[in-house]
Every structure is written in structure tokens, then in C-alpha cells.
C-alpha atoms as a PDB file:
ATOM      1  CA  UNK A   1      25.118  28.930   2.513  1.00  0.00           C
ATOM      2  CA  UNK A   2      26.623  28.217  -0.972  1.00  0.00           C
ATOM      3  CA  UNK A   3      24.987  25.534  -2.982  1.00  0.00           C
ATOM      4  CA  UNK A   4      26.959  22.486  -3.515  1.00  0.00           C
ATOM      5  CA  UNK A   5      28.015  22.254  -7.435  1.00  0.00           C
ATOM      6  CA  UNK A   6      25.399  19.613  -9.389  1.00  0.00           C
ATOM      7  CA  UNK A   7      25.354  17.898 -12.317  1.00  0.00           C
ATOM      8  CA  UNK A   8      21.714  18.600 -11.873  1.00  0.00           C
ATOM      9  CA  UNK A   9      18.727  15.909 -12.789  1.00  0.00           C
ATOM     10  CA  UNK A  10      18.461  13.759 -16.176  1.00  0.00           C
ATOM     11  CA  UNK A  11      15.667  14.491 -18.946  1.00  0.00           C
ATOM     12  CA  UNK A  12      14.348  11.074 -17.857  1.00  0.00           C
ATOM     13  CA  UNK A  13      13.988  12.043 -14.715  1.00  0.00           C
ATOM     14  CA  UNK A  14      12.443  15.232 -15.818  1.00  0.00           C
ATOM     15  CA  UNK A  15       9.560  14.125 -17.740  1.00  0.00           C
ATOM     16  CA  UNK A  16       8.557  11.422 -15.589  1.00  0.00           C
ATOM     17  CA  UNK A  17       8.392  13.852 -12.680  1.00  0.00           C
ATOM     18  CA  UNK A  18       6.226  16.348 -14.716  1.00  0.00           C
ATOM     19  CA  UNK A  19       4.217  13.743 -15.943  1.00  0.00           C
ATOM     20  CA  UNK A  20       3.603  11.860 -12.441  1.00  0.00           C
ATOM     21  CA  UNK A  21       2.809  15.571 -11.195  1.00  0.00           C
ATOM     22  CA  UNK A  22      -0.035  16.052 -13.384  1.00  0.00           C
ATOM     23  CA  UNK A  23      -1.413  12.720 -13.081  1.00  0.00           C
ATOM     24  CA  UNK A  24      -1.346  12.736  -8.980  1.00  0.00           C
ATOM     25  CA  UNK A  25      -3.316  15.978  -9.233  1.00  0.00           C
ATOM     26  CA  UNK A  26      -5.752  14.576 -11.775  1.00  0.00           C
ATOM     27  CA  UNK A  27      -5.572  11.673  -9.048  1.00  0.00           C
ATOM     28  CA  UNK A  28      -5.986  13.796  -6.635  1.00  0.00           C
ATOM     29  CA  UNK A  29      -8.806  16.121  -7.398  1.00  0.00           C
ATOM     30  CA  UNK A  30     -11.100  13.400  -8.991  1.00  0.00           C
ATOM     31  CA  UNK A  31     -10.400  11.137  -5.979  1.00  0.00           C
ATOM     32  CA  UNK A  32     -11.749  13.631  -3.597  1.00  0.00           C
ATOM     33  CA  UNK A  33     -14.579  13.727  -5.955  1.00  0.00           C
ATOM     34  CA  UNK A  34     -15.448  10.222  -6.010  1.00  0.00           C
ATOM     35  CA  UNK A  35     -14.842  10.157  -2.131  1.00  0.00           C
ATOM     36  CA  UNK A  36     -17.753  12.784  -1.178  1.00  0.00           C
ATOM     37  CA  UNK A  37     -20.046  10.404  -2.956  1.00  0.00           C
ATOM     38  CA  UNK A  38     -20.170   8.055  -0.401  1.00  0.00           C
ATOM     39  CA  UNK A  39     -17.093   9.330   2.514  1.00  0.00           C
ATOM     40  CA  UNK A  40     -17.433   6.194   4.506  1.00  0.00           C
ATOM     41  CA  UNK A  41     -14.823   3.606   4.406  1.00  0.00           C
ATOM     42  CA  UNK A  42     -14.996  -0.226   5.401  1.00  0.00           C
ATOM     43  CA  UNK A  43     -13.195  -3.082   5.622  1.00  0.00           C
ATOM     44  CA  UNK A  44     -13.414  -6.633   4.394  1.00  0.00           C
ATOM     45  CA  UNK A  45     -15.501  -7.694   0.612  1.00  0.00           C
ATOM     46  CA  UNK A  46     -18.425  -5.093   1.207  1.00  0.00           C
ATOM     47  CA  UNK A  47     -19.976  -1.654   2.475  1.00  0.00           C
ATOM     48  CA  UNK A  48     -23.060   0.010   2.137  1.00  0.00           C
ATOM     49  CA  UNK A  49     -24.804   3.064   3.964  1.00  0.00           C
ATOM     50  CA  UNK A  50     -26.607   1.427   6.532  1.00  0.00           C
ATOM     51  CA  UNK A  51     -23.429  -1.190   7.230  1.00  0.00           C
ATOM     52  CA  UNK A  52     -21.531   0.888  10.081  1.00  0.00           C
ATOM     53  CA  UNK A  53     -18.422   2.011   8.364  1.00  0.00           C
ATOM     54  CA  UNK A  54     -15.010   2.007   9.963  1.00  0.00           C
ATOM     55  CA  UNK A  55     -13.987   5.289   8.833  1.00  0.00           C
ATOM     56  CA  UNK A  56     -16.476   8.476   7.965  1.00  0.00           C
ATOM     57  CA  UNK A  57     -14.854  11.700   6.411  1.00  0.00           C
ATOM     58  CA  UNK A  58     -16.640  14.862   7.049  1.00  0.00           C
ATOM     59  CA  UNK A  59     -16.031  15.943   3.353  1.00  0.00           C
ATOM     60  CA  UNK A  60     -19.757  16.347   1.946  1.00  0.00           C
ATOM     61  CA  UNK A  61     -22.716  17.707   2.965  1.00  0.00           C
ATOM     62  CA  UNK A  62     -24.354  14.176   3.232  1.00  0.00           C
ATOM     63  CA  UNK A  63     -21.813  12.568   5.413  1.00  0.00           C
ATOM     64  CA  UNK A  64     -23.815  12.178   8.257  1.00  0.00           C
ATOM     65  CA  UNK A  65     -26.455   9.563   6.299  1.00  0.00           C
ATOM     66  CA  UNK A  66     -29.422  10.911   8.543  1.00  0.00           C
ATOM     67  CA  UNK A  67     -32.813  11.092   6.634  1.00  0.00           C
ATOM     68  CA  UNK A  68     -33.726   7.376   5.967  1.00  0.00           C
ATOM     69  CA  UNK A  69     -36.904   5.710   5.597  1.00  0.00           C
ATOM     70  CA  UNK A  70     -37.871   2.559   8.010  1.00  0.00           C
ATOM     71  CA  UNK A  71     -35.329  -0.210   6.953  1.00  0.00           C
ATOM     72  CA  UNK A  72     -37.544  -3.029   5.548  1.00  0.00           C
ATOM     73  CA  UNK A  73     -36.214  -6.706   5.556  1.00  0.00           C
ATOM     74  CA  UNK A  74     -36.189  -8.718   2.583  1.00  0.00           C
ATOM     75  CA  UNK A  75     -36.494 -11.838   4.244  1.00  0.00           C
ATOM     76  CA  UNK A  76     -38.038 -13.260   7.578  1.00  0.00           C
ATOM     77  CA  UNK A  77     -35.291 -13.297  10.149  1.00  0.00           C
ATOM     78  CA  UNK A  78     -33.140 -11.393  12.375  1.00  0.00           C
ATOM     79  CA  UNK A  79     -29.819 -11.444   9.677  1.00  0.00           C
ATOM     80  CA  UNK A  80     -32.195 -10.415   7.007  1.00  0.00           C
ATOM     81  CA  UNK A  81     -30.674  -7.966   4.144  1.00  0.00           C
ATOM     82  CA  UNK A  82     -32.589  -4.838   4.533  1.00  0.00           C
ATOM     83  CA  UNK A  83     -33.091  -1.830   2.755  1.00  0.00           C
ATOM     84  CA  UNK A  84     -33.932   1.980   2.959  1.00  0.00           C
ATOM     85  CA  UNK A  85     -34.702   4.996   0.966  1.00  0.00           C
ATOM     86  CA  UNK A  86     -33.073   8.134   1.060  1.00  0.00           C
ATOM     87  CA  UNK A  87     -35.409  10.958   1.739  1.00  0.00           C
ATOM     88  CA  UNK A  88     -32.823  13.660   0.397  1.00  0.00           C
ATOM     89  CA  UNK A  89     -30.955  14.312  -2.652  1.00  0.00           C
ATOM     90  CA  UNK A  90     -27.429  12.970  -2.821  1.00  0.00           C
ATOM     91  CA  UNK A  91     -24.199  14.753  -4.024  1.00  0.00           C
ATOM     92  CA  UNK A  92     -23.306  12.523  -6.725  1.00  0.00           C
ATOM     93  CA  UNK A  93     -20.473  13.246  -9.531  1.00  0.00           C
ATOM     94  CA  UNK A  94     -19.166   9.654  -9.701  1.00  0.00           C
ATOM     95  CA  UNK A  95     -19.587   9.316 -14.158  1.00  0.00           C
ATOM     96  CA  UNK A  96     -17.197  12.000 -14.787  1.00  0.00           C
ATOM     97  CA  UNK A  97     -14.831  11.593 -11.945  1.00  0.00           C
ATOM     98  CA  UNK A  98     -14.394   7.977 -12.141  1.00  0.00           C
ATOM     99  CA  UNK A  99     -13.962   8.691 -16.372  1.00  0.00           C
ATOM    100  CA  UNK A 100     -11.343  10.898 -15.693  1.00  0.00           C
ATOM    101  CA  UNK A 101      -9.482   9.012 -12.280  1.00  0.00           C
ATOM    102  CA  UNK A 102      -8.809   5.796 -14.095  1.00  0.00           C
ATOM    103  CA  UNK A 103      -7.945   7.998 -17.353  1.00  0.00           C
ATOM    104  CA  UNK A 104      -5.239   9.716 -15.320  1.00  0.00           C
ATOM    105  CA  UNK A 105      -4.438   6.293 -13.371  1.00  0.00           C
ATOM    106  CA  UNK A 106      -2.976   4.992 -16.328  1.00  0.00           C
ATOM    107  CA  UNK A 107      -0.476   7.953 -16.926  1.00  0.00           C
ATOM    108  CA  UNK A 108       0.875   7.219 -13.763  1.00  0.00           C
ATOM    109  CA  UNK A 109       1.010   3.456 -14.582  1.00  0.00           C
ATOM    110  CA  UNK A 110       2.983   4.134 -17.410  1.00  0.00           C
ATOM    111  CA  UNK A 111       5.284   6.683 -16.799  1.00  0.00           C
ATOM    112  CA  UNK A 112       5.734   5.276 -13.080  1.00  0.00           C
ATOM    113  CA  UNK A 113       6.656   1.846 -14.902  1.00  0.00           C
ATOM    114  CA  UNK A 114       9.131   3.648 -17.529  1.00  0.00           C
ATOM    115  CA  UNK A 115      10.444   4.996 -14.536  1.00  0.00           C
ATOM    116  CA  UNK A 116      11.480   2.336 -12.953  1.00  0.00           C
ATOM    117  CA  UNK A 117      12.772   0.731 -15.700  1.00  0.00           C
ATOM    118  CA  UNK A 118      15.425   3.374 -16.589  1.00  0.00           C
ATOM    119  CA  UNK A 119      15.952   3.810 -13.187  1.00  0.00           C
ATOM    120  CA  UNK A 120      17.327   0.358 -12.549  1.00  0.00           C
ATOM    121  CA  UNK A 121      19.236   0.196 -15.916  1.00  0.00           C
ATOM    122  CA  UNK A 122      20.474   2.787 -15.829  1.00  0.00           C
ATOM    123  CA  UNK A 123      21.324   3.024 -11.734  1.00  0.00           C
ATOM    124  CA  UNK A 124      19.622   6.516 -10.742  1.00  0.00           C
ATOM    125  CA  UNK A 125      17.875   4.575  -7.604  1.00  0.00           C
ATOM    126  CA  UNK A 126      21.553   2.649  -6.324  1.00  0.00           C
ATOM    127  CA  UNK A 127      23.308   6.287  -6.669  1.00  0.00           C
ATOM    128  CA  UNK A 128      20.588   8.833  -5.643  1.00  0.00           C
ATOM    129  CA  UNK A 129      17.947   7.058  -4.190  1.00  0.00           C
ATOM    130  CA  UNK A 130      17.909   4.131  -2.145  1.00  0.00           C
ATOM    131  CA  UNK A 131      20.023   4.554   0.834  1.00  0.00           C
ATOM    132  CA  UNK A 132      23.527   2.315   0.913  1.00  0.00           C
ATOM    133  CA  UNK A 133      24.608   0.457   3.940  1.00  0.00           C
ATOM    134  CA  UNK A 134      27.380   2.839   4.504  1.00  0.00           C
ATOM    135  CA  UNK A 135      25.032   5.397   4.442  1.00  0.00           C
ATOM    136  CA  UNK A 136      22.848   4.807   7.023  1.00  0.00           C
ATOM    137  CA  UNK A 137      22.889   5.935  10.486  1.00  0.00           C
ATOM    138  CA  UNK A 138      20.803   6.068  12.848  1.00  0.00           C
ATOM    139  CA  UNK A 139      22.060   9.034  14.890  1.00  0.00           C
ATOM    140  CA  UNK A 140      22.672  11.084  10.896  1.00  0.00           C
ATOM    141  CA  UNK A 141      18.906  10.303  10.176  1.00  0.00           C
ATOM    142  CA  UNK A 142      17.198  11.743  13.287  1.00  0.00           C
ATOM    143  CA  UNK A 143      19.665  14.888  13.236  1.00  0.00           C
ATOM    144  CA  UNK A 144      18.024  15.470  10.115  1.00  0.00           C
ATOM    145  CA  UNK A 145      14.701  14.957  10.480  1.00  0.00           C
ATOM    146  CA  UNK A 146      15.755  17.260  13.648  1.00  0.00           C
ATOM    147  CA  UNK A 147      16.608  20.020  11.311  1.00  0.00           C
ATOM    148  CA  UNK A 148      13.779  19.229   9.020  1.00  0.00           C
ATOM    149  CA  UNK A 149      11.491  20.160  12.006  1.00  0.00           C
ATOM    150  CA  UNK A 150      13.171  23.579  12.216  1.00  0.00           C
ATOM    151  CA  UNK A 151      12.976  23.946   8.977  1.00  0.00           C
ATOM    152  CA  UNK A 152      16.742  24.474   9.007  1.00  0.00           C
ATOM    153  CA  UNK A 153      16.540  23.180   5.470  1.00  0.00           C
ATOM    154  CA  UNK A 154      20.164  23.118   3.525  1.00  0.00           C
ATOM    155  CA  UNK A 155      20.515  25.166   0.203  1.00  0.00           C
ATOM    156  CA  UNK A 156      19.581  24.053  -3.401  1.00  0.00           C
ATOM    157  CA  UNK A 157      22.094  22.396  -5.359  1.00  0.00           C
ATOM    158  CA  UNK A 158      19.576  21.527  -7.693  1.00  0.00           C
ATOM    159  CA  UNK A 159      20.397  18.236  -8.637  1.00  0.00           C
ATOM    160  CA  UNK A 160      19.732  14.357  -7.398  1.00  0.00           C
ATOM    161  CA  UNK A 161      22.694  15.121  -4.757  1.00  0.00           C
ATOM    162  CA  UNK A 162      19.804  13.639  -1.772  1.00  0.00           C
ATOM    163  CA  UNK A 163      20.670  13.552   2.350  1.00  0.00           C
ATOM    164  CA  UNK A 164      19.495  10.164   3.919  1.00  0.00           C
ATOM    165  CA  UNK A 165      16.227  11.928   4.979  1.00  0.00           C
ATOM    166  CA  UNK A 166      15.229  12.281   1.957  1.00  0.00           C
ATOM    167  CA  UNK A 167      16.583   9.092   0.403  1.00  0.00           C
ATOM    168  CA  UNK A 168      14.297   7.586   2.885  1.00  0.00           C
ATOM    169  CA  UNK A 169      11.030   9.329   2.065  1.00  0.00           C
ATOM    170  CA  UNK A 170      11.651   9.447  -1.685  1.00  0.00           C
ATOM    171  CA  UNK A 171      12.055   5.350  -1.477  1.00  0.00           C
ATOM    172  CA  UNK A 172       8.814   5.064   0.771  1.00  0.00           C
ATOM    173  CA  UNK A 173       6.994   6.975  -1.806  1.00  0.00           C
ATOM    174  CA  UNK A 174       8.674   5.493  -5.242  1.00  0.00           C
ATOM    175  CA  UNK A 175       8.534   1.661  -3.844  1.00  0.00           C
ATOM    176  CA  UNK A 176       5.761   1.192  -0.959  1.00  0.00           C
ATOM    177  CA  UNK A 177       3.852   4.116  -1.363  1.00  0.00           C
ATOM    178  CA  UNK A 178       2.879   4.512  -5.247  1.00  0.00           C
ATOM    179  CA  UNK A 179       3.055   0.725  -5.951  1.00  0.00           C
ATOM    180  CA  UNK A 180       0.442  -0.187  -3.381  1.00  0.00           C
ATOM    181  CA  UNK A 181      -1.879   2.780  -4.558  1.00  0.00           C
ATOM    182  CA  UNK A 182      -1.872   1.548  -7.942  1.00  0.00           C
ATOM    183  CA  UNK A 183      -2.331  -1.829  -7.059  1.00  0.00           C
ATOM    184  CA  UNK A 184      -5.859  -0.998  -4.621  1.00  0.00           C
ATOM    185  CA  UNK A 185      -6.608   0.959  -7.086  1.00  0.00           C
ATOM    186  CA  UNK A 186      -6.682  -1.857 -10.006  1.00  0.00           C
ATOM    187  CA  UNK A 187      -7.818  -4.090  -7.640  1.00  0.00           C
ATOM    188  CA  UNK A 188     -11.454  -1.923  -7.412  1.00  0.00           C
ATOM    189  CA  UNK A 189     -11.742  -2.859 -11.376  1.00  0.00           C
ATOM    190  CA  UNK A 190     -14.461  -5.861 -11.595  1.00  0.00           C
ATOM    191  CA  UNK A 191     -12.722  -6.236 -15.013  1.00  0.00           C
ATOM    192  CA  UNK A 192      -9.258  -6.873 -13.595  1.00  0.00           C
ATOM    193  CA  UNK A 193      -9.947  -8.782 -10.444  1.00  0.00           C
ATOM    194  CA  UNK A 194     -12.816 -10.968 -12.588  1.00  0.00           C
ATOM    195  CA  UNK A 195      -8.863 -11.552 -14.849  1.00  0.00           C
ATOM    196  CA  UNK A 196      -7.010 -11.690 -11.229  1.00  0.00           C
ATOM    197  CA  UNK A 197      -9.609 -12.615  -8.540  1.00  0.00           C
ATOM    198  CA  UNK A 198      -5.962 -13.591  -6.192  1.00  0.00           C
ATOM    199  CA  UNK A 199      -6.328  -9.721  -6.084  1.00  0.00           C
ATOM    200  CA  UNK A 200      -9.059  -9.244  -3.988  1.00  0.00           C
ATOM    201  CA  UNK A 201      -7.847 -12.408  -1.385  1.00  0.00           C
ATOM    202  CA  UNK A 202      -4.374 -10.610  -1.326  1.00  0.00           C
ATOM    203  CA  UNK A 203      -6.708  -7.315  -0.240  1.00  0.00           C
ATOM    204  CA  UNK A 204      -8.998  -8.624   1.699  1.00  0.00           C
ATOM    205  CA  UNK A 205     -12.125  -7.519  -0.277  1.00  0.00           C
ATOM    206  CA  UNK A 206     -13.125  -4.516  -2.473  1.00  0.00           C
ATOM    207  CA  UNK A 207     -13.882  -2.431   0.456  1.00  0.00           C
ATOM    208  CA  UNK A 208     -10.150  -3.243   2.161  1.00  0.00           C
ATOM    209  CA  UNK A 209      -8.588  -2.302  -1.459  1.00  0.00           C
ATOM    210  CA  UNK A 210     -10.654   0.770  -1.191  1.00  0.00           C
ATOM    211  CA  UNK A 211      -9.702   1.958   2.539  1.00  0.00           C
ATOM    212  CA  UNK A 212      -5.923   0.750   1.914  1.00  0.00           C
ATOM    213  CA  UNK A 213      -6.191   2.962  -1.640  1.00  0.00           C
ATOM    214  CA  UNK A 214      -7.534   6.256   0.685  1.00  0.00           C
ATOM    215  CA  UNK A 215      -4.395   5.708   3.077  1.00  0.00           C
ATOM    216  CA  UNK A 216      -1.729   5.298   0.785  1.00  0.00           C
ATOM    217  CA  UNK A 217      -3.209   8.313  -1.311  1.00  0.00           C
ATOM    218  CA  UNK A 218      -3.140  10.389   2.283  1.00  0.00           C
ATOM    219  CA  UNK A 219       0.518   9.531   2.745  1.00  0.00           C
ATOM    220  CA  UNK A 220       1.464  10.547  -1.153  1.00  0.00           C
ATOM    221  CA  UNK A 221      -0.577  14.063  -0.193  1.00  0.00           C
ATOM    222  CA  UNK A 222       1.128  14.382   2.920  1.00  0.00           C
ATOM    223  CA  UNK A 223       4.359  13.529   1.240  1.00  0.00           C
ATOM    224  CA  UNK A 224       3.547  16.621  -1.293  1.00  0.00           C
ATOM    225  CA  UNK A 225       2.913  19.295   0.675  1.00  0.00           C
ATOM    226  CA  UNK A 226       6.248  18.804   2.745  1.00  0.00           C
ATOM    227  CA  UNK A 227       8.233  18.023  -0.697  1.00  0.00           C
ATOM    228  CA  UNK A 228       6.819  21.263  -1.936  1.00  0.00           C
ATOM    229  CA  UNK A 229       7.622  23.170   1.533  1.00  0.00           C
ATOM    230  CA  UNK A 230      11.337  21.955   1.375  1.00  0.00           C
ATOM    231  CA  UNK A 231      11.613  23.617  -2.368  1.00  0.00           C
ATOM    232  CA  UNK A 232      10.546  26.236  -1.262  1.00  0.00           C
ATOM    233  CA  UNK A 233      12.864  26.940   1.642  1.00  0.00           C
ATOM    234  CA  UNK A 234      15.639  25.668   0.010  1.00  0.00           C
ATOM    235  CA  UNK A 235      15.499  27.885  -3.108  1.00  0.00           C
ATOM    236  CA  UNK A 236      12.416  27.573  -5.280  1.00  0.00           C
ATOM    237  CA  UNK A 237      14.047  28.847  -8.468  1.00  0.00           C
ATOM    238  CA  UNK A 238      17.270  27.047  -8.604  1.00  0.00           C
ATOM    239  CA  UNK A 239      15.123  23.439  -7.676  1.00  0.00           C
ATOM    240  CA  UNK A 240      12.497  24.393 -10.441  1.00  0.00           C
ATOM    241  CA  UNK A 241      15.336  25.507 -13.052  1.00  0.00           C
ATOM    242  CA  UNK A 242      16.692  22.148 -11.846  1.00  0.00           C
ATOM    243  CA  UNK A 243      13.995  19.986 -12.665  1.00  0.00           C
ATOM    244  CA  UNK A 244      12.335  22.100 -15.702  1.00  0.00           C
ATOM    245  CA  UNK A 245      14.789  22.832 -17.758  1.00  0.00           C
ATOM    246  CA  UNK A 246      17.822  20.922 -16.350  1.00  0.00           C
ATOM    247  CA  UNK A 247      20.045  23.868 -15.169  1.00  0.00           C
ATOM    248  CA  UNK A 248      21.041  24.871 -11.974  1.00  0.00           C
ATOM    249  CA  UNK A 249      22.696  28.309 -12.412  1.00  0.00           C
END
């Protein structure tokens, strides 16, 4: 199949891809880090190891919290805090990661943000992007997640030239997705929600901000393996000659 003719993707868009690419796997990789610290996830204001979580990820080697001490109450009475030691040493890597996560948090704020903005001026979301009224059907959108499925993926044209499919997805992740990641992920800050404690009532509590933060940031993976799968099979080189250095051919 012939590729469509392109007028192929704008600088903008260029270097705030590149730069939201190297921040999500900064992001990514020190997120992990910070996860297999403590892989248990709760909801509501708090969480602690011996509150039962509501998620637990099998992603460290002390994820299944065994080897405690005799929980001693600080206080007379059966709803008496209590605590416990550990009687094993625990993977911990939190200075560096958390240094380096909120480092590479704000790259994505801004160029996320400067992103937006031009793409509203300057109307890259209304013509590529968001899907139009006239453009939606239901019966076009499952035939292509249909061919998605079979990986019956159509050719590079190498430009912003989008089926509804992938309207829909890049929207999710642009609007919904990315948004609500960065704001869980401010809302963690003491400093910003002791600025904007409406934050954490919005959130339900640290620990929701947290467990929302892990979701949206498995959604924005998910997204990016099957964005990088359909550049693949629909012509790595033109789409990275397409967004690198702007050409198609």
C-alpha cells in the first residue's frame, strides 16, 4: 500500500514529543523505583504496612511484608495504633529516585503545558486530534480497532494525517490521561497540597492520589507499547524520519 502524501508533523510538535519521551521514561523508570519500596497501594488519607492494602504488586523481593515482630499497641484499647519492627532488611532507593521523578515531572509539566498552548492557538488538536462530529462513527471506530487487532495496520504517511482510532486514544492520553497523572502526582507534594489542601479533598487522601497516580501511569505504559507497535508495523523509518527530522520521503 502506497503512503498517503503528508505535509508531515510541525517542529513544535517535534520537540515536545521528544521531550515528553524522555521525561515519561525518566517517569517511568524512577516510578518503578519508588514503587518496589513499598508495592502496596491504598485508598483514602493513609497506608502503612500493617494497614491491609487494596492493591499489592509482586515487584520486589519484600512484597510479601512477612517477618514482623509482635505488633505492640500504643495505647490501651482495641483501636489502638500499633506498631512493629521489621526483622529483615528493606529494598529502599527512595532519595535518589524521588530526586530524580519530580526532577523529570517538571519537564513534562512544562513542555506538556507549552504544548497545549500552541496546540490550541494554533489549532493542531481541532484538525488532527480531537475527533469532529462528522467524524465519528460508531460502526468506522470498531472496524478499526477491528483491524488494529489484526494488526492490519495502514501504511506510514508520516505526518498528523490520524484515523478516528487513533484520534481517540491520542485525546485520552493528551487530555484525561497525562493531566490527571500530573495532577496525583502534585497532589503527593506536602508543599503543594499544604498551598492547595482542596487537592487532597478533590483526591480523596494522599494514598487515593497515589493509587489513582499508579493507574493513570499503567494506562500511559500501556498506551506506549501499542503506539510503539503501530510504528513499527506501519513503517518505522518513514514515522521516525517523520517526527525527527520532519521529512517523510
Amino acid at each position: 500500500m502506497t503512503p498517503a502524501p503528508s505535509t508531515g508533523h510541525a517542529r513544535w510538535v517535534r520537540v515536545s514529543h521528544w521531550i515528553v519521551t524522555l521525561s515519561v521514561a525518566a517517569l517511568a523508570f524512577t516510578g518503578v523505583e519508588i514503587l518496589m519500596v513499598h508495592p502496596r497501594l491504598y485508598w483514602g488519607e493513609v497506608g502503612n504496612d500493617l494497614t491491609t492494602p487494596l492493591i499489592e504488586l509482586p515487584i520486589s523481593r519484600n512484597y510479601e511484608h512477612g517477618g514482623w515482630s509482635t505488633p505492640t499497641p500504643f495505647f490501651a484499647g482495641a483501636s489502638s495504633q500499633v506498631t512493629a519492627s521489621r526483622t529483615y532488611d528493606i529494598f529502599n532507593q527512595n532519595s535518589w529516585g524521588r530526586s530524580l521523578h519530580f526532577l523529570a515531572g517538571w519537564f513534562l509539566v512544562a513542555s506538556g503545558a507549552l504544548y497545549l498552548l500552541i496546540g490550541a492557538v494554533a489549532g493542531h488538536f481541532r484538525r488532527h486530534l480531537v475527533p469532529r462530529p462528522g467524524q465519528w462513527s460508531r460502526a468506522e471506530f470498531w472496524r478499526e480497532v477491528r483491524n488494529h487487532l489484526r494488526l492490519q495496520i495502514p501504511a506510514a504517511t508520516g505526518g498528523p494525517d490520524y484515523g478516528l482510532l487513533q484520534r481517540t486514544a491520542y485525546a485520552a492520553m493528551v487530555f484525561v490521561t497525562l493531566p490527571l497523572m500530573v495532577l496525583t502526582g502534585i497532589t503527593m507534594s506536602p508543599a503543594i497540597t499544604a498551598a492547595a489542601p482542596w487537592l487532597l479533598a478533590v483526591l480523596g487522601g494522599y494514598q487515593s492520589a497515589r493509587t489513582i497516580h499508579f493507574v493513570a501511569f499503567a494506562a500511559s505504559m500501556s498506551f506506549l507499547v501499542v503506539h510503539v507497535l503501530m510504528v513499527v508495523k506501519s513503517g518505522f523509518r518513514r514515522q521516525m524520519r517523520a517526527m525527527t527530522i520532519g521529512k517523510t520521503t
